[in-house]
N, C-alpha and C. Protein backbone atom coordinates (compact mmCIF):
# COMPACT_ATOMS: atom_id res chain seq x y z
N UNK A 1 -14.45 -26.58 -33.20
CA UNK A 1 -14.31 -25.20 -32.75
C UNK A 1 -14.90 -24.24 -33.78
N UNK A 2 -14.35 -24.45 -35.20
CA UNK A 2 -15.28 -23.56 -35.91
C UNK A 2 -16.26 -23.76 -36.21
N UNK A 3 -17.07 -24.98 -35.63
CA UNK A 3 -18.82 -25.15 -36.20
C UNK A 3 -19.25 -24.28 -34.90
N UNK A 4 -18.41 -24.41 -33.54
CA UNK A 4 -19.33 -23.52 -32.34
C UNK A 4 -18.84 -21.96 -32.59
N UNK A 5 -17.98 -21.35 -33.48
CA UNK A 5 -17.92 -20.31 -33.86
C UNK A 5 -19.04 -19.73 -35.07
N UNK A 6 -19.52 -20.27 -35.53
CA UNK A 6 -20.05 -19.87 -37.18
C UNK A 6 -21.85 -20.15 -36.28
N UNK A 7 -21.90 -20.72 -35.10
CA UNK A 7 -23.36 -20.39 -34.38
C UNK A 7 -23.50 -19.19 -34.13
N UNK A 8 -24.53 -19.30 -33.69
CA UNK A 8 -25.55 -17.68 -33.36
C UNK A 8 -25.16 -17.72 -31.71
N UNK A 9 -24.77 -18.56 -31.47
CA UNK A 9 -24.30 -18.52 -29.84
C UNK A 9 -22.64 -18.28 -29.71
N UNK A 10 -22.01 -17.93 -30.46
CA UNK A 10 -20.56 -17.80 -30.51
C UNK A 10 -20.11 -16.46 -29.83
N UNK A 11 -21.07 -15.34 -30.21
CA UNK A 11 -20.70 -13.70 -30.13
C UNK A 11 -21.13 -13.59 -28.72
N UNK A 12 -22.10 -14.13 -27.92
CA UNK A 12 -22.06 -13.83 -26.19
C UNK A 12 -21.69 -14.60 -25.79
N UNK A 13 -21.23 -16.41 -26.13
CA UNK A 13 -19.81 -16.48 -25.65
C UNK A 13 -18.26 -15.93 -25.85
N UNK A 14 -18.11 -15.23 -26.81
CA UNK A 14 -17.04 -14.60 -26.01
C UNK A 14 -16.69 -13.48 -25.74
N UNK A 15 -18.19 -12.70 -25.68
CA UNK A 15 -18.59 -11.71 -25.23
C UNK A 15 -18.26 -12.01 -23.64
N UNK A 16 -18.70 -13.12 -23.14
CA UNK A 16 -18.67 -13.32 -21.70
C UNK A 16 -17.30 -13.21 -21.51
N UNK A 17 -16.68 -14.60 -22.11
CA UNK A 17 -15.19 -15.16 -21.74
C UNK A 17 -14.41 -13.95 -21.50
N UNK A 18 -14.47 -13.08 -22.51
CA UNK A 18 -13.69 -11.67 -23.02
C UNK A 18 -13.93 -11.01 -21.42
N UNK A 19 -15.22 -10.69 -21.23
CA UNK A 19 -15.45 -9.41 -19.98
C UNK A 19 -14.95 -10.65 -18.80
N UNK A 20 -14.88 -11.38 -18.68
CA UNK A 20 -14.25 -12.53 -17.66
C UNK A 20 -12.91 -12.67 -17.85
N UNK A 21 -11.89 -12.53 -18.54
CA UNK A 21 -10.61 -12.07 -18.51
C UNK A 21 -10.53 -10.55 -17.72
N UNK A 22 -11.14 -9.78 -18.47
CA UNK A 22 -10.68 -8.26 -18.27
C UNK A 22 -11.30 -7.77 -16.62
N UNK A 23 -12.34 -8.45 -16.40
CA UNK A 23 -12.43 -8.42 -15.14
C UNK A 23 -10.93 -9.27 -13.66
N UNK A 24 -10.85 -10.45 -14.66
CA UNK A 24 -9.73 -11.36 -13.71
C UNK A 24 -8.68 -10.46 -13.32
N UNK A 25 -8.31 -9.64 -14.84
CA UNK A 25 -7.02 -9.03 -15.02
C UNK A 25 -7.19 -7.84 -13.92
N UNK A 26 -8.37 -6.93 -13.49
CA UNK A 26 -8.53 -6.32 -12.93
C UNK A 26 -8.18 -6.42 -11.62
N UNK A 27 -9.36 -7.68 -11.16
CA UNK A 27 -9.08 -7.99 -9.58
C UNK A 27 -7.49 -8.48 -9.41
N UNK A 28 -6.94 -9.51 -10.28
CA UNK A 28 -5.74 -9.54 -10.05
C UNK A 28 -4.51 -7.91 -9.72
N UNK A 29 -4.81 -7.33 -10.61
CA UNK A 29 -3.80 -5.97 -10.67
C UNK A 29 -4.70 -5.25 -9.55
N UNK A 30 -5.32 -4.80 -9.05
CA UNK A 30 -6.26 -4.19 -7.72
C UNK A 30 -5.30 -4.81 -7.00
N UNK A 31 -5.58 -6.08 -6.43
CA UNK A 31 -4.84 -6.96 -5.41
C UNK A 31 -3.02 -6.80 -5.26
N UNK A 32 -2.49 -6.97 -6.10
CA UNK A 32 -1.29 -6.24 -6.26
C UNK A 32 -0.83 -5.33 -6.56
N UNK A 33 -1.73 -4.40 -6.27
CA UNK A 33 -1.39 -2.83 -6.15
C UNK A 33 -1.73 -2.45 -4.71
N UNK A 34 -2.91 -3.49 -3.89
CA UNK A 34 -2.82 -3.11 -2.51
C UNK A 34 -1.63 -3.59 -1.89
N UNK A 35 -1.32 -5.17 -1.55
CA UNK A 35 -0.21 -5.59 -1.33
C UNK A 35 1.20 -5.40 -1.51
N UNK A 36 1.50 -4.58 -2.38
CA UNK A 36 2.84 -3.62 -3.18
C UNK A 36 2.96 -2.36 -2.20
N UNK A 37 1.61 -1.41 -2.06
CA UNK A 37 2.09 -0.52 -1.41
C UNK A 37 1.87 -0.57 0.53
N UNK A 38 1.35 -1.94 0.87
CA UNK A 38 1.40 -2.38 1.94
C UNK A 38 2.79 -2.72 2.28
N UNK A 39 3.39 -3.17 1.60
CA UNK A 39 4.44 -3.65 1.79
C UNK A 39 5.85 -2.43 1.56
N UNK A 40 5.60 -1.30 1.09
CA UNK A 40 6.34 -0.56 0.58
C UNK A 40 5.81 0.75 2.06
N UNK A 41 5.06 0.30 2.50
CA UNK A 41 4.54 1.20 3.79
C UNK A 41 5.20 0.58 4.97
N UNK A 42 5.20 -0.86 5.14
CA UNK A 42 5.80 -1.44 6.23
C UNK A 42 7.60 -1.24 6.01
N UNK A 43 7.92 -1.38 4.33
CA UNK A 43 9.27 -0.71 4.89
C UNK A 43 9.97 0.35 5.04
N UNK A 44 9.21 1.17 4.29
CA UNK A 44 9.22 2.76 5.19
C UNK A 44 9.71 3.47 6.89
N UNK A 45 8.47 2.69 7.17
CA UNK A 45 7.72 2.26 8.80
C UNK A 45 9.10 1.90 9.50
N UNK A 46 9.44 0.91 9.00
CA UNK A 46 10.51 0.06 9.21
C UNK A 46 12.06 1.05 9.28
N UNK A 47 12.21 1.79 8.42
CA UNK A 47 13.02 2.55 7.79
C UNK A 47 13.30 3.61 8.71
N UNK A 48 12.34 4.27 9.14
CA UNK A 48 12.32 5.13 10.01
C UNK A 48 12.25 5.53 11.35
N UNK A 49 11.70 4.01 12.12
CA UNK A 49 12.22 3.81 13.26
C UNK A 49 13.46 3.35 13.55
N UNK A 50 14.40 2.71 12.32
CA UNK A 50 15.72 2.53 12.50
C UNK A 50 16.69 3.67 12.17
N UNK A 51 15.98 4.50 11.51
CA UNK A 51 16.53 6.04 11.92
C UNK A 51 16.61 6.59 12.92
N UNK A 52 15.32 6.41 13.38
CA UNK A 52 15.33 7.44 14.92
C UNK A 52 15.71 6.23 16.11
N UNK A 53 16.01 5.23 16.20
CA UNK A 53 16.83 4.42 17.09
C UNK A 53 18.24 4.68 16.86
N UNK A 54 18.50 4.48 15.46
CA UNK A 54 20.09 4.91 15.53
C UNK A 54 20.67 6.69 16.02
N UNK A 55 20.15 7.38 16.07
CA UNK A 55 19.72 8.94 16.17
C UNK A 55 19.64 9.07 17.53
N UNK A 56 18.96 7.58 18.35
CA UNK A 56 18.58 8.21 20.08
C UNK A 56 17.39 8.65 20.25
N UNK A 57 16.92 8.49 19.50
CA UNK A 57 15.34 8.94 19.96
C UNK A 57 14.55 7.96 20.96
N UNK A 58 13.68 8.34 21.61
CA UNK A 58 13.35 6.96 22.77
C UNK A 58 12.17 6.75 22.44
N UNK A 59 11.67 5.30 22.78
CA UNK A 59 10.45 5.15 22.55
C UNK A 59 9.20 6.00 22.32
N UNK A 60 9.67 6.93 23.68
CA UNK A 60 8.01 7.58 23.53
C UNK A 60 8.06 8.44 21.88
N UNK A 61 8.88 9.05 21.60
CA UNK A 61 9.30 9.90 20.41
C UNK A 61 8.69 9.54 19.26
N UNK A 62 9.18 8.14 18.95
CA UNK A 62 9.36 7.62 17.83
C UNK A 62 7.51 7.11 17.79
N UNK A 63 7.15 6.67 18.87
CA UNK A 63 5.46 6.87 19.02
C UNK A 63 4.65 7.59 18.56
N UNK A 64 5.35 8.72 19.34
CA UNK A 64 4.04 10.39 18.89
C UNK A 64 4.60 10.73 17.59
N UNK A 65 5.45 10.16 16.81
CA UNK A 65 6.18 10.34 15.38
C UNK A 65 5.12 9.32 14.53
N UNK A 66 5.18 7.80 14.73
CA UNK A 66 3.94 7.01 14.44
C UNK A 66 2.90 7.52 14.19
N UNK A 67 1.88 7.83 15.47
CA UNK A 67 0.50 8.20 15.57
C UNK A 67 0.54 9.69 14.94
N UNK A 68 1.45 10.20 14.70
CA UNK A 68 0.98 11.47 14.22
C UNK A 68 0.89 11.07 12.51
N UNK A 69 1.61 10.40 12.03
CA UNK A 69 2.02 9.77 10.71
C UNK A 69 0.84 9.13 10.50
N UNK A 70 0.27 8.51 11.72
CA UNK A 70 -1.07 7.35 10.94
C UNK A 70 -1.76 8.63 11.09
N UNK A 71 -1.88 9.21 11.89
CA UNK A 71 -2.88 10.17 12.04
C UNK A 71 -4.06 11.14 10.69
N UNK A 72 -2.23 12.12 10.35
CA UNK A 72 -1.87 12.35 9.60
C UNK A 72 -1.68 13.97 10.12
N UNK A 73 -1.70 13.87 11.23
CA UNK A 73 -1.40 15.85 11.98
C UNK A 73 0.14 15.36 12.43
N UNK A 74 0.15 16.27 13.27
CA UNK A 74 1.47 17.10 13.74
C UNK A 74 2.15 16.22 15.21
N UNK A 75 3.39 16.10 15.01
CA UNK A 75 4.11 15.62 16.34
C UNK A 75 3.77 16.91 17.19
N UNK A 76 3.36 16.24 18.48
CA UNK A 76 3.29 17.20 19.69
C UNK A 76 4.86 18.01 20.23
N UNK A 77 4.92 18.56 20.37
CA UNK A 77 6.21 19.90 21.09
C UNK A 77 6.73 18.74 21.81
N UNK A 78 6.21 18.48 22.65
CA UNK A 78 7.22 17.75 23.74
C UNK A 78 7.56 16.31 23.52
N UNK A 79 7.17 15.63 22.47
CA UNK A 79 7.69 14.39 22.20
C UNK A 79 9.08 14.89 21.10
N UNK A 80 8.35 16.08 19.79
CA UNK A 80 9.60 16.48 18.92
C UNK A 80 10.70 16.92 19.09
N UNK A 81 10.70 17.40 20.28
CA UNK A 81 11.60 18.41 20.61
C UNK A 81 12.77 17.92 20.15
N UNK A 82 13.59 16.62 21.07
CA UNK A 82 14.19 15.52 21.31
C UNK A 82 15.03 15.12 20.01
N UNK A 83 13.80 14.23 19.59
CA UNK A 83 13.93 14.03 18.16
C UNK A 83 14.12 15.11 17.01
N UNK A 84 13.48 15.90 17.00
CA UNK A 84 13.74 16.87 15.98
C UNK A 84 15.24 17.71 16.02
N UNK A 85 15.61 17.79 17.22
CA UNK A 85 16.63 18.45 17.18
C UNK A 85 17.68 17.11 16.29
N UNK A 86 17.85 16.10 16.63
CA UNK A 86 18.47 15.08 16.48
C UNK A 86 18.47 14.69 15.06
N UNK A 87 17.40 14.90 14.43
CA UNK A 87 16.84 14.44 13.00
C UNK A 87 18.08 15.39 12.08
N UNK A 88 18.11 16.76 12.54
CA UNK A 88 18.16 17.78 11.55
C UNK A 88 19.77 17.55 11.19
C-alpha cells in the first residue's frame, strides 16, 4: 500500500476514489430526501382526509379539497361551503 502511495499515480487515484465517495454520499442523501418527504406528504394526505371524514365531509368535498391542494389554487364555493363550515 505504501509503495502504490509514494507513485506518481497515487494523487488521481484518490483524487477519483475521494470525488466517488462524495458523489455516492450525494446521490444517496438526494434519494432520501425525496423518499422522506414523499412519505411525509402521503401522511399528511392521509391525515387530512381522516379529518374531514371524521368532520362529515363527503366525498365530493374532500376531492375539490385534494385537487385544489395538488393544484395549488383555491377550493371552489360550492364544494367548501360544507366543509369549511365544519372545519372551523
Amino acid at each position: 500500500m505504501q509503495e502504490f502511495l509514494s507513485t506518481e499515480h497515487a494523487a488521481p487515484a484518490i483524487t477519483f476514489i475521494a470525488l466517488f465517495i462524495c458523489v455516492t454520499i450525494i446521490v444517496v442523501g438526494c434519494t432520501v430526501a425525496v423518499q422522506w418527504r414523499k412519505l411525509r406528504q402521503a401522511e399528511l394526505t392521509a391525515s387530512l382526509k381522516k379529518q374531514m371524514l371524521d368532520r362529515g365531509a363527503s366525498v365530493e368535498e374532500i376531492q375539490a379539497v385534494l385537487q385544489a391542494s395538488e393544484e395549488g389554487g383555491s377550493v371552489p364555493r360550492s364544494a367548501g361551503q360544507g366543509a369549511g363550515n365544519q372545519l372551523n
